[in-house]
N, C-alpha and C. Protein backbone atom coordinates (compact mmCIF):
# COMPACT_ATOMS: atom_id res chain seq x y z
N UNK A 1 -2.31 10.02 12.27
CA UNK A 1 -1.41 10.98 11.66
C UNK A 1 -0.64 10.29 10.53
N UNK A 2 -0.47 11.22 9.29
CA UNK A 2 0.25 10.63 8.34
C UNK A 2 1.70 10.50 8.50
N UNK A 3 2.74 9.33 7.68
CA UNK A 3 3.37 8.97 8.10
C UNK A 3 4.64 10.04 7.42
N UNK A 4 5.89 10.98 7.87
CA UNK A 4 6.35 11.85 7.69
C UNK A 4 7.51 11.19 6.91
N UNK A 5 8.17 10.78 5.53
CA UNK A 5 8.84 10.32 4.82
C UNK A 5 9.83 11.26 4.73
N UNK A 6 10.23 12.67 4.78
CA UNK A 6 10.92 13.67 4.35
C UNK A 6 12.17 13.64 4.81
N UNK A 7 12.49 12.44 6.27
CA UNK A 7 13.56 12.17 6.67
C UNK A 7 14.54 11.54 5.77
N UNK A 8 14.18 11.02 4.92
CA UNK A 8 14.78 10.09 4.14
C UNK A 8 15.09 8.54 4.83
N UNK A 9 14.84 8.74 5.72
CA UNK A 9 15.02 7.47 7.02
C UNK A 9 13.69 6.78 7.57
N UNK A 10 12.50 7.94 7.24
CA UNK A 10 11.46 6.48 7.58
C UNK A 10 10.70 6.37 5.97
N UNK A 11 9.92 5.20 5.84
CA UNK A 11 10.24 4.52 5.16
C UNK A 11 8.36 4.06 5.38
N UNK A 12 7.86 4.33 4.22
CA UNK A 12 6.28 3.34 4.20
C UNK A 12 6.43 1.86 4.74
N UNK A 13 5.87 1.21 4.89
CA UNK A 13 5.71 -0.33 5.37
C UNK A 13 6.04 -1.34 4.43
N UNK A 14 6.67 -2.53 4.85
CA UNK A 14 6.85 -3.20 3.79
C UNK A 14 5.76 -4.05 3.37
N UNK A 15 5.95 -4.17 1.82
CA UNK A 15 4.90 -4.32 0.75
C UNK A 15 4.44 -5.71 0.98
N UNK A 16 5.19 -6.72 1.83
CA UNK A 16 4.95 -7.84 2.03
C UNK A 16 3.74 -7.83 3.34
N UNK A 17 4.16 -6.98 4.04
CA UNK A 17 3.03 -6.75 5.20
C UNK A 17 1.96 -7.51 5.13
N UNK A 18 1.19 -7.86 5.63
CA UNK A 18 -0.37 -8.47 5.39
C UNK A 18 -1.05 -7.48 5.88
N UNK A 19 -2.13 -6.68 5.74
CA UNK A 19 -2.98 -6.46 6.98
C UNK A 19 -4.50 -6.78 6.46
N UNK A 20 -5.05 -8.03 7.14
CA UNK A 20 -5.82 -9.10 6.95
C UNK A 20 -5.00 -9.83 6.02
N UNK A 21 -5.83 -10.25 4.55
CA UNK A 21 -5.61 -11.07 3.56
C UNK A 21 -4.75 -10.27 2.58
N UNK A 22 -4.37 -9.08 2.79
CA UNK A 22 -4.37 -8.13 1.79
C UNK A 22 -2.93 -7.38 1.67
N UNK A 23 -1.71 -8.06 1.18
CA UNK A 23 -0.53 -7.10 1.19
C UNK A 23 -0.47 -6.12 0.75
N UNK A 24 0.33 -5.26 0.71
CA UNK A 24 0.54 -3.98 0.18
C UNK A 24 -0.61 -2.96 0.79
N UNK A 25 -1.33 -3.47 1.24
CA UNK A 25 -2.44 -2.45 2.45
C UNK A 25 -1.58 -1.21 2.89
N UNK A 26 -0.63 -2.05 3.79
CA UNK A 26 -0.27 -1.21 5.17
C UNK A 26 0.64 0.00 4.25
N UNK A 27 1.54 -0.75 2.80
CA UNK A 27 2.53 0.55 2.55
C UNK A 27 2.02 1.39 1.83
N UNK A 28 0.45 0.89 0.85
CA UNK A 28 0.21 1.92 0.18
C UNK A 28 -0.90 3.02 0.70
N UNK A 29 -1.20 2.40 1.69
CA UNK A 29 -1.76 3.15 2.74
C UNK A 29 -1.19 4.50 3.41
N UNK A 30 0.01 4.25 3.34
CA UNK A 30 1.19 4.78 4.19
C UNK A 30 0.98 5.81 3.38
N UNK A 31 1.77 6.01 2.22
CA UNK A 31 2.10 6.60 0.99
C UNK A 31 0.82 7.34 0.81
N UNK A 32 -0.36 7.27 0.51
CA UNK A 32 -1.77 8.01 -0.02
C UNK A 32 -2.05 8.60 1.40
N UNK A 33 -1.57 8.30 2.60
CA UNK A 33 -1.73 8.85 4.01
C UNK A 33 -0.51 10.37 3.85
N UNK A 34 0.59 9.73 3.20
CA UNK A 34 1.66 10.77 3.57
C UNK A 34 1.59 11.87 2.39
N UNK A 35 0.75 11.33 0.92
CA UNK A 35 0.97 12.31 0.45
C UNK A 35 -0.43 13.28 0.23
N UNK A 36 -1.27 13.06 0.82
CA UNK A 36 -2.48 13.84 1.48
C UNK A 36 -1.59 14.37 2.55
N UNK A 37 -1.13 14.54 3.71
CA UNK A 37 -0.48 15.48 4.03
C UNK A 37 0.72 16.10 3.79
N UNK A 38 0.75 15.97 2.81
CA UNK A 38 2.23 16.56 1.84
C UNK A 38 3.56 16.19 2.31
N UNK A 39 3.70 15.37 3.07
CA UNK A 39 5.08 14.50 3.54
C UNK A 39 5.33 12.96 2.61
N UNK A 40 5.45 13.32 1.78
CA UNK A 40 5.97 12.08 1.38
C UNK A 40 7.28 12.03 0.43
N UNK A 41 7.51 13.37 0.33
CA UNK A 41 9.09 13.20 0.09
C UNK A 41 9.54 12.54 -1.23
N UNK A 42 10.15 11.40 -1.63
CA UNK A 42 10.40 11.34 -2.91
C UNK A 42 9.49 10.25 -3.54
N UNK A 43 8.82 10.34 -2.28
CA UNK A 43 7.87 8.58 -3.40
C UNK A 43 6.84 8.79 -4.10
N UNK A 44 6.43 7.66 -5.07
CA UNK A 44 5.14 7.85 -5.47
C UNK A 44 3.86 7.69 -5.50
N UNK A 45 2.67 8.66 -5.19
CA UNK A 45 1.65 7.54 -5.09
C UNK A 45 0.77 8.47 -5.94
N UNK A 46 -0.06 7.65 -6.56
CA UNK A 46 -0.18 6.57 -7.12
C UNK A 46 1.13 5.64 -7.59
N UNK A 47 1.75 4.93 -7.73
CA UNK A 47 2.93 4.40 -8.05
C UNK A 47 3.00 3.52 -9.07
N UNK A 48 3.38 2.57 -10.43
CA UNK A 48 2.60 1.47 -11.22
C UNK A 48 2.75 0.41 -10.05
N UNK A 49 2.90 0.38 -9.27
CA UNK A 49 2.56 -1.06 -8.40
C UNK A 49 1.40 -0.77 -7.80
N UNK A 50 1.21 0.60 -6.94
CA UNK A 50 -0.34 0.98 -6.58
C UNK A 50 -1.35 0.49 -7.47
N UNK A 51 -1.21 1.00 -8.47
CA UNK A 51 -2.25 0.95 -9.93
C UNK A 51 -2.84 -0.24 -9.78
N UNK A 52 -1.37 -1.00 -9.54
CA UNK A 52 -1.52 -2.84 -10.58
C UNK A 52 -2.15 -3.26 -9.18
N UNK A 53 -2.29 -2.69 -8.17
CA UNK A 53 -2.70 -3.65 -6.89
C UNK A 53 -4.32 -3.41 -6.46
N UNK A 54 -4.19 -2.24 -6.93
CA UNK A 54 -5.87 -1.37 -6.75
C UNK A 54 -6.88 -1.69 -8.08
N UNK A 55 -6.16 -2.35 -9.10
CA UNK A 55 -6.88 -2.91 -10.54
C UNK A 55 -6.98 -4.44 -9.87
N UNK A 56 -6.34 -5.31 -9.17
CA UNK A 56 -6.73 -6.43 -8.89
C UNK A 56 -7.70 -6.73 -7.62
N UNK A 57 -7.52 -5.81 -6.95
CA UNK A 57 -8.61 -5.66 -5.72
C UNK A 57 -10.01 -4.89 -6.56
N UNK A 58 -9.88 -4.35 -7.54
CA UNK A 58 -11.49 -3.99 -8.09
C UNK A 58 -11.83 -2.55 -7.27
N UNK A 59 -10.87 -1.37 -7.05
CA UNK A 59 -10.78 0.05 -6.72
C UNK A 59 -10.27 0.95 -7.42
N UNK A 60 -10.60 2.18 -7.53
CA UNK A 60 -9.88 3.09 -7.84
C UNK A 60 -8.65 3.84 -6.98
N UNK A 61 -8.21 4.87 -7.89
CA UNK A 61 -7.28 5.53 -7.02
C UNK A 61 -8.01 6.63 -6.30
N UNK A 62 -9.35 7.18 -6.78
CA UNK A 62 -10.08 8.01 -6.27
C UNK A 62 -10.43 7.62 -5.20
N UNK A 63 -11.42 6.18 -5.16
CA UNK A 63 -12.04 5.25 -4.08
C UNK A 63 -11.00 5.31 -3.23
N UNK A 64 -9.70 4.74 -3.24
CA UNK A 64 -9.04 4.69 -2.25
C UNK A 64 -8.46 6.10 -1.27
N UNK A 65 -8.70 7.10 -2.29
CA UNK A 65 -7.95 8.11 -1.68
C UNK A 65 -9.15 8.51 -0.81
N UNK A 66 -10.56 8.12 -1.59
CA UNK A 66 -11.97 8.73 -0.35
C UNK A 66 -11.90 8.21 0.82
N UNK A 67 -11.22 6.52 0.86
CA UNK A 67 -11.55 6.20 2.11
C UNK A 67 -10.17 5.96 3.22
N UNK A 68 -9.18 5.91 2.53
CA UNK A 68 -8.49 7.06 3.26
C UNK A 68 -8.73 8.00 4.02
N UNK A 69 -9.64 9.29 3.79
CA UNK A 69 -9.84 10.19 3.96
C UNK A 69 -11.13 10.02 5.16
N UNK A 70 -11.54 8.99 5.10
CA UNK A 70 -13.06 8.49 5.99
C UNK A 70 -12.72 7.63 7.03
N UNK A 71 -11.59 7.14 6.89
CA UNK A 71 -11.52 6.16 7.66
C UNK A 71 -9.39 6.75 7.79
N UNK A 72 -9.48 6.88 9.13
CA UNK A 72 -8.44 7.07 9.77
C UNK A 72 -7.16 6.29 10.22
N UNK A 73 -7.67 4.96 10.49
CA UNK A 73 -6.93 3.89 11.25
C UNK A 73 -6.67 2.62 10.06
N UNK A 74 -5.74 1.68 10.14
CA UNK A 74 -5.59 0.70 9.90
C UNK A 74 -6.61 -0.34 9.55
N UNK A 75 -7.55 -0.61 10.89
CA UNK A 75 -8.76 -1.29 11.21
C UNK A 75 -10.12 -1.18 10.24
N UNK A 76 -9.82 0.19 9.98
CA UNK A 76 -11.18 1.07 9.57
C UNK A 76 -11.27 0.39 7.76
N UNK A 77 -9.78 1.06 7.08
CA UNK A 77 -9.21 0.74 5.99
C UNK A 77 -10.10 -0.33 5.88
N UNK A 78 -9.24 -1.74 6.25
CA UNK A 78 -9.00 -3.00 6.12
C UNK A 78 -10.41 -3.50 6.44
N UNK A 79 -11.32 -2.77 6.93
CA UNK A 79 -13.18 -3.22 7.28
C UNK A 79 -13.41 -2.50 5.67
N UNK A 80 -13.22 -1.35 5.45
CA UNK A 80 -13.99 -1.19 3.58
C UNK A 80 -13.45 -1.74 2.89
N UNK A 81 -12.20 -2.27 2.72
CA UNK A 81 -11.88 -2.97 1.41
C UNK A 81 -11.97 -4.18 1.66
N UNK A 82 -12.21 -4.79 2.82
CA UNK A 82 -12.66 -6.19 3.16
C UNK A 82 -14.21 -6.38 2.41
N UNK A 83 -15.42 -5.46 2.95
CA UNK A 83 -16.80 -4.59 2.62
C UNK A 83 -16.67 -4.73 0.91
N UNK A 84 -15.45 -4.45 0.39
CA UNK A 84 -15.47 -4.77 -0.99
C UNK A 84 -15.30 -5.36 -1.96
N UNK A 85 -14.63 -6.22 -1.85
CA UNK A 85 -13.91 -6.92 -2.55
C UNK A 85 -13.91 -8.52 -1.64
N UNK A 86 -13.73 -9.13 -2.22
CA UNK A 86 -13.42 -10.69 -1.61
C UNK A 86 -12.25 -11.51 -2.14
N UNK A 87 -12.19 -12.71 -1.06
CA UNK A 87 -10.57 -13.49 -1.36
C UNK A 87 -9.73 -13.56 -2.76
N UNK A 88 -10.51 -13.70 -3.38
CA UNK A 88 -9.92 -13.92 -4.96
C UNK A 88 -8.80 -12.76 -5.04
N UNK A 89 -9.46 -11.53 -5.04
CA UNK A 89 -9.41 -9.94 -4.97
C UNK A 89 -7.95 -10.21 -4.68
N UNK A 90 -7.65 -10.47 -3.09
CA UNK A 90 -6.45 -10.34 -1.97
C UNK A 90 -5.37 -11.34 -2.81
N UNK A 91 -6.05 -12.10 -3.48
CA UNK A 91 -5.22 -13.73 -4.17
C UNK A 91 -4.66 -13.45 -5.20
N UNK A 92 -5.24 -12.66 -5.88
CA UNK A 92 -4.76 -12.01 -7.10
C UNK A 92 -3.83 -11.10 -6.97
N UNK A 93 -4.18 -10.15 -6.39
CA UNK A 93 -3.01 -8.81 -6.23
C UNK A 93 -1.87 -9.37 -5.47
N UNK A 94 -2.01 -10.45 -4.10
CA UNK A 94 -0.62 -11.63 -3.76
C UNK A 94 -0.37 -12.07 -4.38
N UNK A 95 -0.63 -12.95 -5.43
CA UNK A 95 0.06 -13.48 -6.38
C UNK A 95 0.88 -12.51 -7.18
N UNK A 96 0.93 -11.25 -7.75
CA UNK A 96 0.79 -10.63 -8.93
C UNK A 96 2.12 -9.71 -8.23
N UNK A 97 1.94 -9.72 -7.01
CA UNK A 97 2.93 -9.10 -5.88
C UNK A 97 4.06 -10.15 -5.77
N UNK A 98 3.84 -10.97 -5.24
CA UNK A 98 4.87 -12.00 -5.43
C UNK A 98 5.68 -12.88 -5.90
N UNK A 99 4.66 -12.88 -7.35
CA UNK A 99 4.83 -13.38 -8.68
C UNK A 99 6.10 -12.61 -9.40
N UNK A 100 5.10 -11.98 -10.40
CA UNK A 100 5.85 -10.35 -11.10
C UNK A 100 6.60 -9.33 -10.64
N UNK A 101 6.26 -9.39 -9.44
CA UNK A 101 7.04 -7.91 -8.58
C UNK A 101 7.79 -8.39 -7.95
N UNK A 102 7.98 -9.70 -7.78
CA UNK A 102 8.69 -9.64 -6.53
C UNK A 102 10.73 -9.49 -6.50
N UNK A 103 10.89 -9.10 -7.24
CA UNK A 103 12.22 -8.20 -7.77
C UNK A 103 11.81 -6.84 -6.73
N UNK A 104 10.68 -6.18 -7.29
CA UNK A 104 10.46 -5.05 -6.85
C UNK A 104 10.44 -5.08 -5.17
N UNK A 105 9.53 -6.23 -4.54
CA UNK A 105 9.66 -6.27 -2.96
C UNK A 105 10.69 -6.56 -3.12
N UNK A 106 11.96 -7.28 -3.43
CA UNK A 106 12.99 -7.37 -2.94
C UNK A 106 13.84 -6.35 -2.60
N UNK A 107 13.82 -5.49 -3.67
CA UNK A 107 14.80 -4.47 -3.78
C UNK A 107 13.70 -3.10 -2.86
N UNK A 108 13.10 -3.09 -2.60
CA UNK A 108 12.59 -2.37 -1.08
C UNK A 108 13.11 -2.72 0.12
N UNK A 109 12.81 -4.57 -0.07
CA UNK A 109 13.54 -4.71 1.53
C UNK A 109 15.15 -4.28 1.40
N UNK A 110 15.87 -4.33 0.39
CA UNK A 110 17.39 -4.20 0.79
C UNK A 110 17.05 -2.68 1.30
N UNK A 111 16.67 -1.64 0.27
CA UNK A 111 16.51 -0.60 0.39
C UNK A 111 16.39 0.67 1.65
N UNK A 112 15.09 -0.02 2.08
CA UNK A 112 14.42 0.20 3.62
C UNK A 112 14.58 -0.47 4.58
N UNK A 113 14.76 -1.81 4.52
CA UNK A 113 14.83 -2.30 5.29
C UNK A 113 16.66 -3.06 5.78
N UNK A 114 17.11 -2.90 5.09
CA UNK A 114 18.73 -3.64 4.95
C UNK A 114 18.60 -4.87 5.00
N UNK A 115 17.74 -5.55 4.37
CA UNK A 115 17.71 -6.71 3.75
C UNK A 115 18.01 -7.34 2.90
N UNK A 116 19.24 -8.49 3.10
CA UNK A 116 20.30 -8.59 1.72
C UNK A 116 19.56 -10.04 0.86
């Protein structure tokens, strides 16, 4: 089930997450989960951090939204874009996440998470 954001209180996953090699999996997952079922409330997805993370893994926003749509679970996800892409892929978009953005994870965790 997609994840219901409209509370204003829950909150996609944080972007630091791993799930495998691959951050930003679990939140943008979240987000293309919540706004296929129309709960996602004020966020964005596609988002420019989606973009910039799905251009370094070597996907689209289409691709991702298909397998989304095919694959239900966490597990499932993280087996096709594993299926696609390789380490570099995961190394690049971490770096580029942690590098450049990482203003941007920061100011999520205060955000969502009350992380000062």
């Amino acid at each position: 089930m997609a994840t219901d954001f409209r509370d204003g209180k829950t909150f996609p996953r944080p972007g630091r997450l791993k799930l495998g090699p691959y951050m930003w999996l679990a939140r943008v997952a979240d987000k293309g989960r919540a706004a296929a079922a129309g709960t996602i409330f004020d966020y964005i997805y596609p988002c420019p951090m989606d973009l910039g993370v799905f251009e370094r893994w070597g996907v689209t926003p289409a691709e991702f939204d298909a397998a989304l749509a095919r694959h239900a679970d966490d597990d499932a996800l993280l087996a096709w874009l594993s299926a696609r892409t390789d380490a570099s892929h995961a190394e690049a978009a971490n770096a580029w996440l942690t590098g450049e953005k990482s203003e941007n994870l920061d100011r999520q965790d205060r955000e969502e998470l009350g992380v000062a």
